[in-house]
PDB file of N, CA and C in Angstrom:
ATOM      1  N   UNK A   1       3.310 -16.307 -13.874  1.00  0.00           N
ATOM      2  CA  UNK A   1       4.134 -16.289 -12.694  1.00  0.00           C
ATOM      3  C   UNK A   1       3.937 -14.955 -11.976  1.00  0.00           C
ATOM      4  N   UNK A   2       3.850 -14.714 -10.095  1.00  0.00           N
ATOM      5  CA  UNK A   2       3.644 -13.995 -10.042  1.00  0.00           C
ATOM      6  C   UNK A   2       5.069 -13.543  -9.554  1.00  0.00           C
ATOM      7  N   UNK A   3       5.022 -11.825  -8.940  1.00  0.00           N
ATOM      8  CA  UNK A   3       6.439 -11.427  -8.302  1.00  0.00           C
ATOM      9  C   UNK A   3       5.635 -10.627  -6.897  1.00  0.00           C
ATOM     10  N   UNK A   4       5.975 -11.141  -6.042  1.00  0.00           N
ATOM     11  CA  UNK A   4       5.865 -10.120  -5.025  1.00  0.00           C
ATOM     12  C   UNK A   4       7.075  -8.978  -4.827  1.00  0.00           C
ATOM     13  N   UNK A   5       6.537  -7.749  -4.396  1.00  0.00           N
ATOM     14  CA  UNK A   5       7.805  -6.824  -4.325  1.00  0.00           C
ATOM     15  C   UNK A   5       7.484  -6.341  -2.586  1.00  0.00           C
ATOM     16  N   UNK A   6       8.895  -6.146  -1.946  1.00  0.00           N
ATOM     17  CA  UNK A   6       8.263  -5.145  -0.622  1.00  0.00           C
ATOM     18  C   UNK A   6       9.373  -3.997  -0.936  1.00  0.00           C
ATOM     19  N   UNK A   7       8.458  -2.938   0.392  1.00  0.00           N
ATOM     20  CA  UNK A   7       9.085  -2.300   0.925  1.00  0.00           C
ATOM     21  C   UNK A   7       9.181  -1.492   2.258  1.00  0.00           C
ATOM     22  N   UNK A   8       9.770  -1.118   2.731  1.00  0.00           N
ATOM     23  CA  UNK A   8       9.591  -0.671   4.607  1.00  0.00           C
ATOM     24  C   UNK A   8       9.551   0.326   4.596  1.00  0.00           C
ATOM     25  N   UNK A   9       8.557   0.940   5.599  1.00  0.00           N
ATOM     26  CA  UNK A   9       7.996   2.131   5.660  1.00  0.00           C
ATOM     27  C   UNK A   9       8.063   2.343   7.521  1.00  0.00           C
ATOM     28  N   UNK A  10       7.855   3.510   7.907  1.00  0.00           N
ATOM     29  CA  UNK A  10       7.744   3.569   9.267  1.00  0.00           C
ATOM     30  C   UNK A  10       6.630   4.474   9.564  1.00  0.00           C
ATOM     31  N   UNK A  11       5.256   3.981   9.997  1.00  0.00           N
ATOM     32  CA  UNK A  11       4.317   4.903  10.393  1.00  0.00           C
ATOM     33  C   UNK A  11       4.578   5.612  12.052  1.00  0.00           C
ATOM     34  N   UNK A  12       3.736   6.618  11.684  1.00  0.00           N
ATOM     35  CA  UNK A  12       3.910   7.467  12.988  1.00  0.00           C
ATOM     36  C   UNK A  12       2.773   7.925  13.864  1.00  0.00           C
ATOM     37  N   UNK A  13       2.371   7.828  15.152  1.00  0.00           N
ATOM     38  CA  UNK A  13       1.390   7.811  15.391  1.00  0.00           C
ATOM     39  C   UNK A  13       1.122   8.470  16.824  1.00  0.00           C
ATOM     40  N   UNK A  14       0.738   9.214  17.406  1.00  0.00           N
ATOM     41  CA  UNK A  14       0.839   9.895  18.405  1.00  0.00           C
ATOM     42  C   UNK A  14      -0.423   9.378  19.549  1.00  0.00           C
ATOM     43  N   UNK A  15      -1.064   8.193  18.807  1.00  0.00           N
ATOM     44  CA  UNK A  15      -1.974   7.538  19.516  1.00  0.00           C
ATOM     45  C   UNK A  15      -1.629   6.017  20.029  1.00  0.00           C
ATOM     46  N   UNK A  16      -1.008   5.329  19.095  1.00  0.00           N
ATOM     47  CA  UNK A  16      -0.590   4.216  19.401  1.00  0.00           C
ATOM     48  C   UNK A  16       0.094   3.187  18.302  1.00  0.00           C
ATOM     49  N   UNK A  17       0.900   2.129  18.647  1.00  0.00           N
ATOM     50  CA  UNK A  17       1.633   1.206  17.440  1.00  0.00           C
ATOM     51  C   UNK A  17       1.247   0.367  16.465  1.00  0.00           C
ATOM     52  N   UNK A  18      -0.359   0.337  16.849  1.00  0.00           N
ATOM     53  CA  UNK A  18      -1.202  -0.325  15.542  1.00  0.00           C
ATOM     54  C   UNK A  18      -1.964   1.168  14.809  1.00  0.00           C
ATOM     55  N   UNK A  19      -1.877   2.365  15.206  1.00  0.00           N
ATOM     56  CA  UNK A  19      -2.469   3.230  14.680  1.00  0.00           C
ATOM     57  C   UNK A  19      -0.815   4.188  13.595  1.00  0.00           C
ATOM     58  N   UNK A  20      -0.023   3.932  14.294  1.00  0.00           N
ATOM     59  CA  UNK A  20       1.407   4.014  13.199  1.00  0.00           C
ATOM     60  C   UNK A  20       1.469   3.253  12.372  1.00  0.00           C
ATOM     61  N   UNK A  21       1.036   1.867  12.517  1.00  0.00           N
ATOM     62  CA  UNK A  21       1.026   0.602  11.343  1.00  0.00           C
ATOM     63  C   UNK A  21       0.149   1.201  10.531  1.00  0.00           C
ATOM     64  N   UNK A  22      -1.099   1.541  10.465  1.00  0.00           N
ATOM     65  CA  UNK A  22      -2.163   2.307   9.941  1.00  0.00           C
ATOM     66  C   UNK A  22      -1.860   3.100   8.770  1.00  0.00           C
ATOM     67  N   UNK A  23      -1.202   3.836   9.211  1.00  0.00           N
ATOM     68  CA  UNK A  23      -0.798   5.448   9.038  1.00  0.00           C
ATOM     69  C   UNK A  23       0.061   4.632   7.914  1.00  0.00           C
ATOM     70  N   UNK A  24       1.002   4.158   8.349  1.00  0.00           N
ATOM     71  CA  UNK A  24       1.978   3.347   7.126  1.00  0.00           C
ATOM     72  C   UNK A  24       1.088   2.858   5.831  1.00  0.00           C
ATOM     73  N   UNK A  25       0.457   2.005   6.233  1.00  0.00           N
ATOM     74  CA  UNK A  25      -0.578   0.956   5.191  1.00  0.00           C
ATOM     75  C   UNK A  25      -1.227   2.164   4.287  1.00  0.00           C
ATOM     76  N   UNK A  26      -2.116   3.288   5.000  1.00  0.00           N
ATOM     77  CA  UNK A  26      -2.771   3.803   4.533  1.00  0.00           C
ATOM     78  C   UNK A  26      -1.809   5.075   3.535  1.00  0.00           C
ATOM     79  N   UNK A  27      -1.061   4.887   3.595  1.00  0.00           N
ATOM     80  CA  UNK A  27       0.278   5.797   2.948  1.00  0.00           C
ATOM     81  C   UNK A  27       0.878   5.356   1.423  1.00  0.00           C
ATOM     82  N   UNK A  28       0.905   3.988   2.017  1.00  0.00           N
ATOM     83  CA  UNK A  28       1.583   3.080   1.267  1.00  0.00           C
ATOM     84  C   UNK A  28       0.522   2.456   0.277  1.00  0.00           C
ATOM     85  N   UNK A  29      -0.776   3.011   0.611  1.00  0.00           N
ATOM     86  CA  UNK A  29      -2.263   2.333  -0.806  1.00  0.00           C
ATOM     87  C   UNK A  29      -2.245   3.369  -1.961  1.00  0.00           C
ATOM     88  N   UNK A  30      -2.008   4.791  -1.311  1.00  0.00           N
ATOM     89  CA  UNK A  30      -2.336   6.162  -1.931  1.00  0.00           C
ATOM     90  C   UNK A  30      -1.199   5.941  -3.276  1.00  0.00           C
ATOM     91  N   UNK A  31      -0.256   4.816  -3.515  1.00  0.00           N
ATOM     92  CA  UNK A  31       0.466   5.099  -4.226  1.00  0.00           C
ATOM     93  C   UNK A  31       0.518   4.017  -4.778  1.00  0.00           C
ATOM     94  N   UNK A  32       0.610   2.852  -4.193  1.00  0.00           N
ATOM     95  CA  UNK A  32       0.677   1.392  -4.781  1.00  0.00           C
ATOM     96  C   UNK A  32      -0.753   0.589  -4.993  1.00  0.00           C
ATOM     97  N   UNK A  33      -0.279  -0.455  -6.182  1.00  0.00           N
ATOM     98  CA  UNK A  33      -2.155  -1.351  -5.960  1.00  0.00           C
ATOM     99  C   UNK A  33      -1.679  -2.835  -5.330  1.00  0.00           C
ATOM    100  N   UNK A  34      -2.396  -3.331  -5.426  1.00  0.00           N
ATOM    101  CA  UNK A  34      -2.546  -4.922  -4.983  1.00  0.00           C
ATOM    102  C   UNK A  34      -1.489  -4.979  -4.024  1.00  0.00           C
ATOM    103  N   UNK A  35      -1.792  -4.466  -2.984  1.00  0.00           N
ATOM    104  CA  UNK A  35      -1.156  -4.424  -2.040  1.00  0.00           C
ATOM    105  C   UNK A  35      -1.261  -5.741  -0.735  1.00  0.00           C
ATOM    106  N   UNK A  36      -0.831  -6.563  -0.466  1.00  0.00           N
ATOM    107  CA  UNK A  36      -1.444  -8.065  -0.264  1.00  0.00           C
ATOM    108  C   UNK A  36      -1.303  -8.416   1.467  1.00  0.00           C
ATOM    109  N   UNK A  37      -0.415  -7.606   1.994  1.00  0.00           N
ATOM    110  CA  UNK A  37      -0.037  -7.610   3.187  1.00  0.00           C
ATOM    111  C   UNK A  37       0.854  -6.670   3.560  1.00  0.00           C
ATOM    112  N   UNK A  38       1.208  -6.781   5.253  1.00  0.00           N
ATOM    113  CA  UNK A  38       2.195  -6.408   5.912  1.00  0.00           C
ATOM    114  C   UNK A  38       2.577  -7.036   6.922  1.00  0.00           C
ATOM    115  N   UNK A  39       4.143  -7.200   6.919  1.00  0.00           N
ATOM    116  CA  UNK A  39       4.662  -7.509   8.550  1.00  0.00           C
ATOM    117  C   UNK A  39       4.790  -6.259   9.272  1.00  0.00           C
ATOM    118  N   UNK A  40       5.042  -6.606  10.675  1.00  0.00           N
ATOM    119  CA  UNK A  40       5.517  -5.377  11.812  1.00  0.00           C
ATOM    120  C   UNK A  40       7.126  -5.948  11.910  1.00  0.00           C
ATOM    121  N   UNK A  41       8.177  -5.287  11.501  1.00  0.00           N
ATOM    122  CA  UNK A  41       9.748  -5.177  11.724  1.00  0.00           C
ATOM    123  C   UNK A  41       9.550  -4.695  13.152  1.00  0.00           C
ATOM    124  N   UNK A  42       9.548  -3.858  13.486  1.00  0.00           N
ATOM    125  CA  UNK A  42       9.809  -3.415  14.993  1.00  0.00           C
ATOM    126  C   UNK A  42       8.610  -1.919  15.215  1.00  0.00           C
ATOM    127  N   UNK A  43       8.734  -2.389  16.374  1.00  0.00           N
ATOM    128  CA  UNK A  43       8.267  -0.972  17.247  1.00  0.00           C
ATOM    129  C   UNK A  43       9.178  -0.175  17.675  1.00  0.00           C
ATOM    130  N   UNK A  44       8.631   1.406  18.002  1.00  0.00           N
ATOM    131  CA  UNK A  44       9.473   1.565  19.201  1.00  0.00           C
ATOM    132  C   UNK A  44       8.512   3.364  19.494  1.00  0.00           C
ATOM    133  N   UNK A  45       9.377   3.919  20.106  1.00  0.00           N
ATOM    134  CA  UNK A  45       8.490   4.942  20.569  1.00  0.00           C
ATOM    135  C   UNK A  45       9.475   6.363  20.869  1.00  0.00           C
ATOM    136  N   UNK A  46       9.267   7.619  20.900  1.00  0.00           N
ATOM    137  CA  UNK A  46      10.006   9.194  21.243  1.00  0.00           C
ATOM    138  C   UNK A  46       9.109   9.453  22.340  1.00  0.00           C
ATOM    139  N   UNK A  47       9.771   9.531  23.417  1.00  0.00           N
ATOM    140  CA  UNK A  47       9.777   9.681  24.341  1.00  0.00           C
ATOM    141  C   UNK A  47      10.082  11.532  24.846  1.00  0.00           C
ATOM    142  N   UNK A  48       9.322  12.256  25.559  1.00  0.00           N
ATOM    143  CA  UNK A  48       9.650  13.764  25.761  1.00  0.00           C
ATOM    144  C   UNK A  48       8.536  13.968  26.900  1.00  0.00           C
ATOM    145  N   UNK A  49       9.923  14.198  27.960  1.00  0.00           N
ATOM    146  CA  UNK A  49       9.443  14.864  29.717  1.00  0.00           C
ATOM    147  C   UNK A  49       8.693  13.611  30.491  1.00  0.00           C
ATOM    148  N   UNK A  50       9.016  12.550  29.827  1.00  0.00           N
ATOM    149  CA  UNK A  50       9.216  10.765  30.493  1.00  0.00           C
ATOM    150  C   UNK A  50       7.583  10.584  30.481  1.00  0.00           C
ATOM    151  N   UNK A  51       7.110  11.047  28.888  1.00  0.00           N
ATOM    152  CA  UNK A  51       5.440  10.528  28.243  1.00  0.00           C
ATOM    153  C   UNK A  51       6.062   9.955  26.840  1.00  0.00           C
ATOM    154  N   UNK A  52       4.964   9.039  26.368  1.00  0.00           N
ATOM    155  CA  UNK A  52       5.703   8.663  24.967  1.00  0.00           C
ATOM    156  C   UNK A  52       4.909  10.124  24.358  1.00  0.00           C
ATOM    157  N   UNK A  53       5.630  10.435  22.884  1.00  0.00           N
ATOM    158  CA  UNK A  53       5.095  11.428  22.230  1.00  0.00           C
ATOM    159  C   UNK A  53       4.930  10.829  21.205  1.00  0.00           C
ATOM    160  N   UNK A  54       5.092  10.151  20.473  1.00  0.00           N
ATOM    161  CA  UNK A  54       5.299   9.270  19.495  1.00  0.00           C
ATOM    162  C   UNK A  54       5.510   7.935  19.470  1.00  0.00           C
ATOM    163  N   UNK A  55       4.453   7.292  18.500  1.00  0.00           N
ATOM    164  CA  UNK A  55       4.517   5.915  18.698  1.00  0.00           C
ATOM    165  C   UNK A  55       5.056   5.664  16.902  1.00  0.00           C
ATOM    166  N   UNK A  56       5.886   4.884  17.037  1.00  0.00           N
ATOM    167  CA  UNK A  56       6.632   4.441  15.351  1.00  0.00           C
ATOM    168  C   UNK A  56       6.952   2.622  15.178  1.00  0.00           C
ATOM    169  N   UNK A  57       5.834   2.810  13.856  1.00  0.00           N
ATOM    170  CA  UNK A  57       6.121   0.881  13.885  1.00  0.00           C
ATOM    171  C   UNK A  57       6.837   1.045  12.479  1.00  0.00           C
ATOM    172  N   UNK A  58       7.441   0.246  12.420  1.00  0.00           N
ATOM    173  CA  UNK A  58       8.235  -0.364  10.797  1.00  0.00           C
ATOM    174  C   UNK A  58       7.454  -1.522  10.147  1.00  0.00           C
ATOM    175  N   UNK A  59       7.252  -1.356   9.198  1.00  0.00           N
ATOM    176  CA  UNK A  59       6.444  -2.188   8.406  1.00  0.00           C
ATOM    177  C   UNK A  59       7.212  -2.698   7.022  1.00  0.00           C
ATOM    178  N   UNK A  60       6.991  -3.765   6.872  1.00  0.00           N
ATOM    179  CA  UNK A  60       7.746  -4.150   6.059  1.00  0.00           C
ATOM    180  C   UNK A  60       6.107  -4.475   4.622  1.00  0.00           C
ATOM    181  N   UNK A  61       5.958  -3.740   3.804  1.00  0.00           N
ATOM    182  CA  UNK A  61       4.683  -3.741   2.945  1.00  0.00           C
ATOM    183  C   UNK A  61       4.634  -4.669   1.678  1.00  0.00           C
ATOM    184  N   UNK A  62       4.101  -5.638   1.437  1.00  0.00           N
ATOM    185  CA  UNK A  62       4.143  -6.582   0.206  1.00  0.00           C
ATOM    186  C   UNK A  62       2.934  -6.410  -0.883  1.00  0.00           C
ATOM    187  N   UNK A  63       3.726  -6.160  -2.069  1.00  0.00           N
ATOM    188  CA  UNK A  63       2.900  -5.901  -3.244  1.00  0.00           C
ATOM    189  C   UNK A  63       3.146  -6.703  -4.471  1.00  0.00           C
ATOM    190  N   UNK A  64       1.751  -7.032  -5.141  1.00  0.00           N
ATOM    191  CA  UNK A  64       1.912  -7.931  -6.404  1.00  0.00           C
ATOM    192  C   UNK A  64       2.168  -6.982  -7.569  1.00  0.00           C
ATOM    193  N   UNK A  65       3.472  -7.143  -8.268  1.00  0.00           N
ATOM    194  CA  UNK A  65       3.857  -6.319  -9.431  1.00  0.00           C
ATOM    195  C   UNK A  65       2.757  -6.994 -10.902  1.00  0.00           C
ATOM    196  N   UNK A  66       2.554  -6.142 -11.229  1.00  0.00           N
ATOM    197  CA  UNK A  66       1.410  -6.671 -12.224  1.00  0.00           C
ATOM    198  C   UNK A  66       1.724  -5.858 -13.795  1.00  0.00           C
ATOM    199  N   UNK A  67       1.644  -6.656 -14.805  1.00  0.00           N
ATOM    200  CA  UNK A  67       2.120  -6.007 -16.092  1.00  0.00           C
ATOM    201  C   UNK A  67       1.226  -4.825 -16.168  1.00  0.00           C
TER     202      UNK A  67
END
């Protein structure tokens, strides 16, 4: 039987909201294995002197727990 486990992370990205998803994923390998997917929870963005400065996606990360 298997178990999937998640957990949500928020990448950050000063280039764009698939390059924050990135940043997340690639965060989230350095520590976990069989890592099988991700959803996008939300976007959104920090805003400073009316430019985005920051781009931030939420990721919701799914992993196979393995004995």
């Amino acid at each position: 039987m298997a178990v999937i486990k998640t957990i949500d992370l928020v990448g950050v990205s000063t280039e764009s909201w698939r390059d924050a998803a990135r940043q997340a994923l690639d965060e989230a390998t350095k520590t976990l294995r069989d890592v099988e997917g991700f959803t996008v929870l939300e976007t959104s963005a920090v805003v400073r002197d009316g430019d985005i400065a920051e781009y931030h996606t939420n990721v919701r990360i799914r992993f196979r727990i393995t004995r």
